[in-house]
C-alpha atoms as a PDB file:
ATOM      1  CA  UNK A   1     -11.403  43.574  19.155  1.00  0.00           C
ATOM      2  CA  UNK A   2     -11.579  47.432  19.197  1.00  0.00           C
ATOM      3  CA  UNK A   3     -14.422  48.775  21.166  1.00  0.00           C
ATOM      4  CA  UNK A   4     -16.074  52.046  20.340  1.00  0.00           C
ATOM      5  CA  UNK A   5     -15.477  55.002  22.940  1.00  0.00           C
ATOM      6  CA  UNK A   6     -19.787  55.339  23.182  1.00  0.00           C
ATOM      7  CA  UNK A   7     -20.056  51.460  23.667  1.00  0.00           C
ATOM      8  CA  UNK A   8     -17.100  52.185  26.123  1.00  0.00           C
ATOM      9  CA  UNK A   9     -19.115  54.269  28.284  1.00  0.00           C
ATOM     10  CA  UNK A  10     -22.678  52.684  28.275  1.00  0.00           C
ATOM     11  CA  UNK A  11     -20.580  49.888  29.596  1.00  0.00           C
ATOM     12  CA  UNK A  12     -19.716  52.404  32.519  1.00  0.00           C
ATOM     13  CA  UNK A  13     -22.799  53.705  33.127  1.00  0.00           C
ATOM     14  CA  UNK A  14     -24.267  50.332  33.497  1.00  0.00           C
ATOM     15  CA  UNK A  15     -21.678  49.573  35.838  1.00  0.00           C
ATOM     16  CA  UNK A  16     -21.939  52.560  37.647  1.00  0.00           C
ATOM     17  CA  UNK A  17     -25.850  51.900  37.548  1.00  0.00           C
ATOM     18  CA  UNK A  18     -26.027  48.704  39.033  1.00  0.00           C
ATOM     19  CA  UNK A  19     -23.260  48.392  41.792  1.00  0.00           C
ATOM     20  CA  UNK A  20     -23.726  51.781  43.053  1.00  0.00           C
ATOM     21  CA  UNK A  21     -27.749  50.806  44.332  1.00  0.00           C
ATOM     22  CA  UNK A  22     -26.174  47.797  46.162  1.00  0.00           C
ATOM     23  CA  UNK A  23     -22.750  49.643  47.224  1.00  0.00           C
ATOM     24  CA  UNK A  24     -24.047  52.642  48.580  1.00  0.00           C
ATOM     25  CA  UNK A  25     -26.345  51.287  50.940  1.00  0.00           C
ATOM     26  CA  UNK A  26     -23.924  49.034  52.635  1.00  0.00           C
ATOM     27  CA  UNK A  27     -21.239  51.415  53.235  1.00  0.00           C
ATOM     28  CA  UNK A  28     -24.042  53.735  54.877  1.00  0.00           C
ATOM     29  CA  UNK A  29     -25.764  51.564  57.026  1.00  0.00           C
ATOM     30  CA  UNK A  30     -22.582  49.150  58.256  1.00  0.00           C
ATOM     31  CA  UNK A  31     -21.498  52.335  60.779  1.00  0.00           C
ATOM     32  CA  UNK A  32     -24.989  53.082  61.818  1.00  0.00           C
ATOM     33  CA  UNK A  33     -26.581  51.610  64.998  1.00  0.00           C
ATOM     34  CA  UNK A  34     -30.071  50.512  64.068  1.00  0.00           C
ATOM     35  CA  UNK A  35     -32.758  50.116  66.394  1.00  0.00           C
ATOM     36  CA  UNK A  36     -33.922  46.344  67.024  1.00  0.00           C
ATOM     37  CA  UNK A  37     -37.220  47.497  65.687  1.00  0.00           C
ATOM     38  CA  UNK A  38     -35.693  48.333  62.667  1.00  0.00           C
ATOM     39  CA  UNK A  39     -33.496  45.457  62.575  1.00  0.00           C
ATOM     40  CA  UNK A  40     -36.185  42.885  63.100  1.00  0.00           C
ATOM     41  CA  UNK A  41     -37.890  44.753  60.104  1.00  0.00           C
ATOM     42  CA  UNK A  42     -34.907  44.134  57.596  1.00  0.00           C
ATOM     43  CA  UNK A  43     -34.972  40.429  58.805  1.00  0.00           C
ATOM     44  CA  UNK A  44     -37.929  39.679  56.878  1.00  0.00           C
ATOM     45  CA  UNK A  45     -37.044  41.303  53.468  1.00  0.00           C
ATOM     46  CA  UNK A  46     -35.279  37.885  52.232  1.00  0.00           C
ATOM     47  CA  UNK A  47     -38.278  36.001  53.278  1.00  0.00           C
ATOM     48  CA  UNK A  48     -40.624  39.246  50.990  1.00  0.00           C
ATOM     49  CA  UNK A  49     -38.283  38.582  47.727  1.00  0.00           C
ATOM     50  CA  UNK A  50     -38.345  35.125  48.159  1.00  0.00           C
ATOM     51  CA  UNK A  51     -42.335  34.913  47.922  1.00  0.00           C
ATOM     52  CA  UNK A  52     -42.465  37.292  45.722  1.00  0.00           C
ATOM     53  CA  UNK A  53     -40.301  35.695  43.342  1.00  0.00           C
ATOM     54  CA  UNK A  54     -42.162  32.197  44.050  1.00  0.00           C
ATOM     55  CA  UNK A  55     -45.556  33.061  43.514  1.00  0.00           C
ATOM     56  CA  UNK A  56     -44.804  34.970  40.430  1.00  0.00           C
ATOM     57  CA  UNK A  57     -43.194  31.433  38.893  1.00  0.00           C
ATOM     58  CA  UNK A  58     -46.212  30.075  39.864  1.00  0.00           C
ATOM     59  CA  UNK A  59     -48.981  32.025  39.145  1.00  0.00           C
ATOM     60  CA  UNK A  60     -49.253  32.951  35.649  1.00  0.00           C
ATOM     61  CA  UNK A  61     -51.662  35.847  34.521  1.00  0.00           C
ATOM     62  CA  UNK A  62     -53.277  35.212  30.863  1.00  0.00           C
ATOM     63  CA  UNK A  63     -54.951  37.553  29.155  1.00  0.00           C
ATOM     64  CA  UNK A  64     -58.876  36.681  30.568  1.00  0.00           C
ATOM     65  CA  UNK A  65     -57.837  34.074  33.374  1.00  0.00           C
ATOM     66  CA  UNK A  66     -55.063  33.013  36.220  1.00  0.00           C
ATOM     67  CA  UNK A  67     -53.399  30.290  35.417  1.00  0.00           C
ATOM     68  CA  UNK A  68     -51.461  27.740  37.966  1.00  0.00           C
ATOM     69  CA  UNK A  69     -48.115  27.048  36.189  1.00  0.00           C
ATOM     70  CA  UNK A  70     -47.797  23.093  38.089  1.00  0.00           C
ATOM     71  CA  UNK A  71     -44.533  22.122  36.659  1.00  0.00           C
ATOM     72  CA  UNK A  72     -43.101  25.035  38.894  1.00  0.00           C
ATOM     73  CA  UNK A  73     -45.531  23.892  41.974  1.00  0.00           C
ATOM     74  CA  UNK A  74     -43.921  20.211  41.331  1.00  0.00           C
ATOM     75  CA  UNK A  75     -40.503  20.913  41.820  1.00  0.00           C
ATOM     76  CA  UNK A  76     -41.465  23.798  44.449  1.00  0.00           C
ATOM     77  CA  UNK A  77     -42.524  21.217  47.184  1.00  0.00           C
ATOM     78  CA  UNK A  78     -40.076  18.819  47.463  1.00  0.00           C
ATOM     79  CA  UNK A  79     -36.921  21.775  47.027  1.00  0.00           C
ATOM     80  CA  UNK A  80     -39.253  23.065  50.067  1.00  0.00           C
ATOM     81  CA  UNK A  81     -39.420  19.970  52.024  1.00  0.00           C
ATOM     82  CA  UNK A  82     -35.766  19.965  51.430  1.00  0.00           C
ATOM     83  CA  UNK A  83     -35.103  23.392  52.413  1.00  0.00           C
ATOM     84  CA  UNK A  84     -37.006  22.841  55.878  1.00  0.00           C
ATOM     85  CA  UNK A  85     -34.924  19.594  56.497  1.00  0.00           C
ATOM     86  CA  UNK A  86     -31.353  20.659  55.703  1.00  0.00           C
ATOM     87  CA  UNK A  87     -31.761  24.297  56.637  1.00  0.00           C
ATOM     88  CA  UNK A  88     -28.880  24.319  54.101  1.00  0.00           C
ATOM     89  CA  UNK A  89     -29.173  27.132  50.870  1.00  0.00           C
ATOM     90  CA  UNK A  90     -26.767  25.652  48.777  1.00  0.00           C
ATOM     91  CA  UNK A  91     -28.141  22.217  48.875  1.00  0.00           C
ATOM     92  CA  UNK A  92     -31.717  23.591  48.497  1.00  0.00           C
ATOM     93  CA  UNK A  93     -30.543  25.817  45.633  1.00  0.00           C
ATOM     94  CA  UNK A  94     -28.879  23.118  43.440  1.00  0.00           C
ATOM     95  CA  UNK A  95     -31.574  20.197  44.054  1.00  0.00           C
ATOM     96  CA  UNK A  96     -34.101  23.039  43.230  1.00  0.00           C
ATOM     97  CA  UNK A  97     -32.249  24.001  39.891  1.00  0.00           C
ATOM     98  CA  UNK A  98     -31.248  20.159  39.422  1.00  0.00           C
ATOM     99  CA  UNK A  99     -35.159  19.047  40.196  1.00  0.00           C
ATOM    100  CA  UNK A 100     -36.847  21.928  37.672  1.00  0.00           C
ATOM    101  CA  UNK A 101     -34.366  20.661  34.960  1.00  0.00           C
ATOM    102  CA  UNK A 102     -35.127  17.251  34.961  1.00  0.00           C
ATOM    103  CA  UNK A 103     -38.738  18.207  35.090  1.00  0.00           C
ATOM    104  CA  UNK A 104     -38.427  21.011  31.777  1.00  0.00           C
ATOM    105  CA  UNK A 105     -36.005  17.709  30.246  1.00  0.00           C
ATOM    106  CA  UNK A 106     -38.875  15.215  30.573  1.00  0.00           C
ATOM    107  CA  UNK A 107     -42.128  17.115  30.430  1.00  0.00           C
ATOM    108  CA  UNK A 108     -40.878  19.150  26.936  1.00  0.00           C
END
């Protein structure tokens, strides 16, 4: 497989595009002393994504209404309830991804 010299470096730029962003800050901010205020900020970030990425799943935008999308909401609560009771992200993560495939498997 022969790969063309442009190909070549779009794969390098991508590369360079996307680790750099998450790279970069890391090396910057590992030597720095943050203040707690600052620190206590950047603890809720995870917890910002997280919602963010949650309520967009669930909430679907048509063109004249909002929607509720409940298959999501059905396998949200109980990878919740899990989440709460294990405290544990890998378990949540693969009964979530187990839970919302059995769901897509039996509801399609």
């Amino acid at each position: 497989m022969s790969v063309n010299q442009s190909i070549f470096f779009v794969i390098l730029g991508c590369t360079i595009v996307t680790v750099v962003p998450r790279i970069l800050p890391f090396l910057v901010v590992r030597n720095l002393h943050l203040p707690d205020p600052v620190l206590k900020w950047l603890s809720f970030i995870p917890i910002c994504i997280l919602t963010a990425l949650v309520v967009e799943n669930v909430i679907i935008k048509t063109s004249h209404s909002i929607e509720i999308n409940w298959l999501t909401l059905i396998a949200i609560v109980p990878t919740l309830l899990l989440a709460l009771r294990t405290k544990s992200l890998a378990v949540t993560v693969i009964f979530g991804v187990i839970l919302m495939g059995l769901l897509r498997l039996f509801t399609t």
